[in-house]
C-alpha atoms as a PDB file:
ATOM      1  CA  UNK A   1       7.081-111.403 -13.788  1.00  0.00           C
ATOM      2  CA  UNK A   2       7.660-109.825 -16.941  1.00  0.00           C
ATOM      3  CA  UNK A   3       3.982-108.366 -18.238  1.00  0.00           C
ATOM      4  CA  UNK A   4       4.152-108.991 -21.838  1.00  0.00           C
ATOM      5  CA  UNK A   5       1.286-108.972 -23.982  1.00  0.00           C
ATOM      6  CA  UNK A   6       1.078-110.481 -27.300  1.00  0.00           C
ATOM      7  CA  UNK A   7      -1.722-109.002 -29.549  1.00  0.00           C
ATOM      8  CA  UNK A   8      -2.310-108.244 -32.851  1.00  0.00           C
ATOM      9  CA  UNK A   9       1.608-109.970 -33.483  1.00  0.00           C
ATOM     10  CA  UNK A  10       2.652-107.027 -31.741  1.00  0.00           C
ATOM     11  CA  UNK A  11       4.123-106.832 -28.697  1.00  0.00           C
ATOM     12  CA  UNK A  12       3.474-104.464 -25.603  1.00  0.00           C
ATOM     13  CA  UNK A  13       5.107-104.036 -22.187  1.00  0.00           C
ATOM     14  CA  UNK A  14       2.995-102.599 -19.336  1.00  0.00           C
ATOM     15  CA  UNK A  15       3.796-102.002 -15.411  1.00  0.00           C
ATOM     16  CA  UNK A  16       0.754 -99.562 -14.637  1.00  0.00           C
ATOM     17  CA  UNK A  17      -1.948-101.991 -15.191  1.00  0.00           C
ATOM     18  CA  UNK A  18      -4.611-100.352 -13.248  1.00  0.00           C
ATOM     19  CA  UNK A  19      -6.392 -96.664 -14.125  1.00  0.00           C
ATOM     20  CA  UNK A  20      -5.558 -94.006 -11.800  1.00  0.00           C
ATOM     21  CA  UNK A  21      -6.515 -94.345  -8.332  1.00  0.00           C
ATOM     22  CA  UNK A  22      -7.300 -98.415  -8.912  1.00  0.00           C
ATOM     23  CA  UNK A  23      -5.453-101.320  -7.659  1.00  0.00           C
ATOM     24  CA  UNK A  24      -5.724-104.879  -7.665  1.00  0.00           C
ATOM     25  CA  UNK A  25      -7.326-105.073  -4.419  1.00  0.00           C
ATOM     26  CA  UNK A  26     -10.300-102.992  -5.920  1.00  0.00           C
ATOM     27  CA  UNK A  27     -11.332-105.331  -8.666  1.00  0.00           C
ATOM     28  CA  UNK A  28     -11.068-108.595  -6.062  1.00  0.00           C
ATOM     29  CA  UNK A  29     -13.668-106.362  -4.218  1.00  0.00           C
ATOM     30  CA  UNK A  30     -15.516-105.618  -7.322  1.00  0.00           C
ATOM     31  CA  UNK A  31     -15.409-109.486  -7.988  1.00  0.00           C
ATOM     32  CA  UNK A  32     -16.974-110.589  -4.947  1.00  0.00           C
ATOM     33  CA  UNK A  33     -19.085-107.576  -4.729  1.00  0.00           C
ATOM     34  CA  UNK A  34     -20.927-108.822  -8.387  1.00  0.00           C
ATOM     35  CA  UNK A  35     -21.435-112.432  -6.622  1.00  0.00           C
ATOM     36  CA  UNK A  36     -18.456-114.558  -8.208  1.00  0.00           C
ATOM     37  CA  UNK A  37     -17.056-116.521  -5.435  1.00  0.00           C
ATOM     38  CA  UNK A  38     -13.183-116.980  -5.353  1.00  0.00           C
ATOM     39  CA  UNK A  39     -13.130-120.582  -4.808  1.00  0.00           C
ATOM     40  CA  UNK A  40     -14.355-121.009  -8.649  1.00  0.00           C
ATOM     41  CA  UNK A  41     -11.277-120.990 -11.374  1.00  0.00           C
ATOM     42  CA  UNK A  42     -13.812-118.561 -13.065  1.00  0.00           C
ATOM     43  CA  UNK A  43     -12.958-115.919 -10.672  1.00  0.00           C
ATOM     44  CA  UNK A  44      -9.110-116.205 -11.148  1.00  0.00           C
ATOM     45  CA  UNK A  45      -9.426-116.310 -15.175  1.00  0.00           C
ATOM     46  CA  UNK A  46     -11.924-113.169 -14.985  1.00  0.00           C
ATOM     47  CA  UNK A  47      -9.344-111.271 -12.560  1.00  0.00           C
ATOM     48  CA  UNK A  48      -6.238-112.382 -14.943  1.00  0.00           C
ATOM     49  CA  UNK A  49      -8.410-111.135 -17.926  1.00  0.00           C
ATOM     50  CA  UNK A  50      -9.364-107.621 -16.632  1.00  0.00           C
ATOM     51  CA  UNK A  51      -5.632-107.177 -15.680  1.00  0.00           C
ATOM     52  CA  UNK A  52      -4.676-108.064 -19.215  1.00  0.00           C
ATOM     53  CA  UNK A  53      -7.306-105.717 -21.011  1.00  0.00           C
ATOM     54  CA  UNK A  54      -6.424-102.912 -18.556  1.00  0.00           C
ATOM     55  CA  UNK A  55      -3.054-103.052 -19.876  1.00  0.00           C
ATOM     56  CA  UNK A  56      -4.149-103.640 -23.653  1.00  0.00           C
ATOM     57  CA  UNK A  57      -8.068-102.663 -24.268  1.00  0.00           C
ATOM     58  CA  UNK A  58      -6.953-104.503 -27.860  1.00  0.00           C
ATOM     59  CA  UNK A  59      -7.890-107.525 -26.012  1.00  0.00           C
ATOM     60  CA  UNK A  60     -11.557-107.189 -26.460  1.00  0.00           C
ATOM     61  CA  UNK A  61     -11.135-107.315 -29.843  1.00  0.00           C
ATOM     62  CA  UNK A  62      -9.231-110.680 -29.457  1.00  0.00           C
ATOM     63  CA  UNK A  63     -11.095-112.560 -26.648  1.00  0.00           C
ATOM     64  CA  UNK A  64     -11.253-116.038 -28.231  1.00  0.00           C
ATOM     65  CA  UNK A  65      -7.546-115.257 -30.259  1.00  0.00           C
ATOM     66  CA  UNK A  66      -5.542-113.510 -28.180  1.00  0.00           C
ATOM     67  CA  UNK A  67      -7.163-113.164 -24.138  1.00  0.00           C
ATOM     68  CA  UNK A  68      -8.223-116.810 -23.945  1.00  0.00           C
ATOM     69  CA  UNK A  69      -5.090-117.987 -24.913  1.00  0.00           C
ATOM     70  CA  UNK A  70      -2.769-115.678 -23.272  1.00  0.00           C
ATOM     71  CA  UNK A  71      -4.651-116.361 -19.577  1.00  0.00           C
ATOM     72  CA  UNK A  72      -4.622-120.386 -20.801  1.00  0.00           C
ATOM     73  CA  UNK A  73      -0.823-120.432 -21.027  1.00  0.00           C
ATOM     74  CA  UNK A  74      -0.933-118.557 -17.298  1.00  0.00           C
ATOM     75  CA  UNK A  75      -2.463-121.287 -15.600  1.00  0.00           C
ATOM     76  CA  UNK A  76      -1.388-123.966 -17.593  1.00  0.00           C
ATOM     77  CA  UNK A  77      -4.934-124.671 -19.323  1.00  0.00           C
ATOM     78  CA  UNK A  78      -6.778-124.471 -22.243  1.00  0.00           C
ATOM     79  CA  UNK A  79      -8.817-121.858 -23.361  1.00  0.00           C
ATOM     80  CA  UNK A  80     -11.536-123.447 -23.765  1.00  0.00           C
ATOM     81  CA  UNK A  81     -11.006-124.457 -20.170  1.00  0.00           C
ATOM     82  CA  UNK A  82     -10.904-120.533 -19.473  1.00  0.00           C
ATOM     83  CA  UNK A  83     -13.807-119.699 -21.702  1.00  0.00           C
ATOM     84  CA  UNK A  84     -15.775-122.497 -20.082  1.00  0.00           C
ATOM     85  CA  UNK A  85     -14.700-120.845 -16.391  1.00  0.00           C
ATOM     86  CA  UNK A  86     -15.524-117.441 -17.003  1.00  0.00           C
ATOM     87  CA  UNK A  87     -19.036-118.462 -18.431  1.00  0.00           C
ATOM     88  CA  UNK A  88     -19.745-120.385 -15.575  1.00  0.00           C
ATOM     89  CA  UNK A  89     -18.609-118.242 -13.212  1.00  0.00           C
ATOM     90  CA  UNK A  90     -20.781-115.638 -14.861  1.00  0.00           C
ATOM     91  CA  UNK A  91     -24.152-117.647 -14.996  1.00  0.00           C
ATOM     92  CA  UNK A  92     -23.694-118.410 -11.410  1.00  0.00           C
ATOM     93  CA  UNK A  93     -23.060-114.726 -10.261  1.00  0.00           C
ATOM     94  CA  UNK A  94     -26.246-113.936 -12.699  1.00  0.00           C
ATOM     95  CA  UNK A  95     -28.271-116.397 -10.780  1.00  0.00           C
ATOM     96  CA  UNK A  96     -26.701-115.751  -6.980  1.00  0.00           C
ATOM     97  CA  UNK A  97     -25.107-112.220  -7.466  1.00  0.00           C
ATOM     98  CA  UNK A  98     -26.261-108.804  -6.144  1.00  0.00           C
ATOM     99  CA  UNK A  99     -28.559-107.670  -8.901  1.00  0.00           C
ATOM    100  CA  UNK A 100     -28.852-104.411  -7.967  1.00  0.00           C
ATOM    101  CA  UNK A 101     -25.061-103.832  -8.596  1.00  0.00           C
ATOM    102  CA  UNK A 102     -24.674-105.972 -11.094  1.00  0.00           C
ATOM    103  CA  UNK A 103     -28.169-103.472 -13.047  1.00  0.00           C
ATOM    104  CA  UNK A 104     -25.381-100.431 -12.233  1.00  0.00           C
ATOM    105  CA  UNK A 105     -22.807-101.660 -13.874  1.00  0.00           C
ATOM    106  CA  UNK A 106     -24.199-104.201 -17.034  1.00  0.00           C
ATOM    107  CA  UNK A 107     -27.423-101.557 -17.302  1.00  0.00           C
ATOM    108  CA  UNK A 108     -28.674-102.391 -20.907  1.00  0.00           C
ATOM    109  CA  UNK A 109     -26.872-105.791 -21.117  1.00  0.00           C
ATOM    110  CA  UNK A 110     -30.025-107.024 -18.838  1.00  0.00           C
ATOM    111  CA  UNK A 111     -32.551-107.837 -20.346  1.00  0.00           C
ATOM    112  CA  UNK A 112     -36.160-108.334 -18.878  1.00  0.00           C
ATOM    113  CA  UNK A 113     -35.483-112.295 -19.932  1.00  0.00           C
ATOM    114  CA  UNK A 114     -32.295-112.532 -17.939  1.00  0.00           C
ATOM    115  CA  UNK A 115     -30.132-113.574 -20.340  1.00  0.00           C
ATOM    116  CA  UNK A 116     -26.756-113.802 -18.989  1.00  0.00           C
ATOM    117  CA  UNK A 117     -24.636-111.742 -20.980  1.00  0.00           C
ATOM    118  CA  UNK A 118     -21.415-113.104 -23.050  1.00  0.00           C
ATOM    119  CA  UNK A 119     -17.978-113.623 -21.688  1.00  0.00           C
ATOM    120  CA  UNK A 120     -16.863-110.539 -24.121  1.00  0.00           C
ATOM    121  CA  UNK A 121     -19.674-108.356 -23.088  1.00  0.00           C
ATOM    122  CA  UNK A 122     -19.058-109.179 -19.453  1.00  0.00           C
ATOM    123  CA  UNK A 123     -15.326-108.680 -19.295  1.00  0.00           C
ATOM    124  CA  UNK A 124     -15.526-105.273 -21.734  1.00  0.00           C
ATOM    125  CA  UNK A 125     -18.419-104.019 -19.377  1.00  0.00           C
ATOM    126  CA  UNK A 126     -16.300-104.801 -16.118  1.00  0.00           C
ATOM    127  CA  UNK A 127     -13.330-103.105 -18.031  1.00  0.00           C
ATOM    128  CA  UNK A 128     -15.604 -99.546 -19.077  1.00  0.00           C
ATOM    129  CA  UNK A 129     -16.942 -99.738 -15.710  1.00  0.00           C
ATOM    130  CA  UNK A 130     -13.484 -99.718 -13.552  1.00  0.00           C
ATOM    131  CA  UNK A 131     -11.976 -97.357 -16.172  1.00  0.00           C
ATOM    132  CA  UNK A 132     -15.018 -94.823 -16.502  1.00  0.00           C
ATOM    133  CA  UNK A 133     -16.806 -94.630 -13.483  1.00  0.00           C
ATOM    134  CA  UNK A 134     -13.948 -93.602 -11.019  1.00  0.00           C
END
């Protein structure tokens, strides 16, 4: 599969995806360690998304433009399907998930309300935690 990445009208070829020392198998443990269950399409979009912004951290800036859209055309779906997914997926691992972890990693995205946090702030969070904290 040919990792292309269209962003920005620019295009960017990647075959290191993953920070040093990280591999795919990591972030389907850091997945399931968070509380997102793999038999949600959530889980897959989230996993396909991180991917995508560890090859191009442009991405955040283009969630709903560029990430959505980009992941849609993947799994032949929609992205609002995808956005949809990843929210849910989200508000159920903020509802079921391991807290504790999940207070490591999102820190002041909690608030004392609970607020589940965006899809953006989620994903960029997931993405500054794999990259920084190795």
């Amino acid at each position: 599969m040919n990792n292309a990445i269209m962003v920005n009208h620019e295009m960017f070829y990647e075959d290191n995806i993953f920070p040093e020392n990280y591999d795919s198998a990591q972030l389907h443990k850091l997945l399931l360690k968070i509380g997102i269950p793999p038999n949600i399409y959530g889980y897959s979009y989230i996993l396909r998304s991180i991917e995508l912004i560890l090859q191009n951290p442009e991405y955040m800036h283009y969630i709903t433009k560029g990430l959505y859209i980009d992941v849609a055309k993947e799994f032949h779906a929609t992205p609002s399907r995808v956005e949809r997914a990843i929210r849910h997926a989200i508000s159920s691992a903020w509802a079921n998930g391991n807290q504790e972890f999940m207070t490591q990693i999102f820190q002041n995205c909690i608030r004392p309300n609970r607020r589940v946090p965006s899809n953006s702030v989620f994903l960029s969070r997931l993405y500054y935690y794999i990259t920084y904290s190795q």
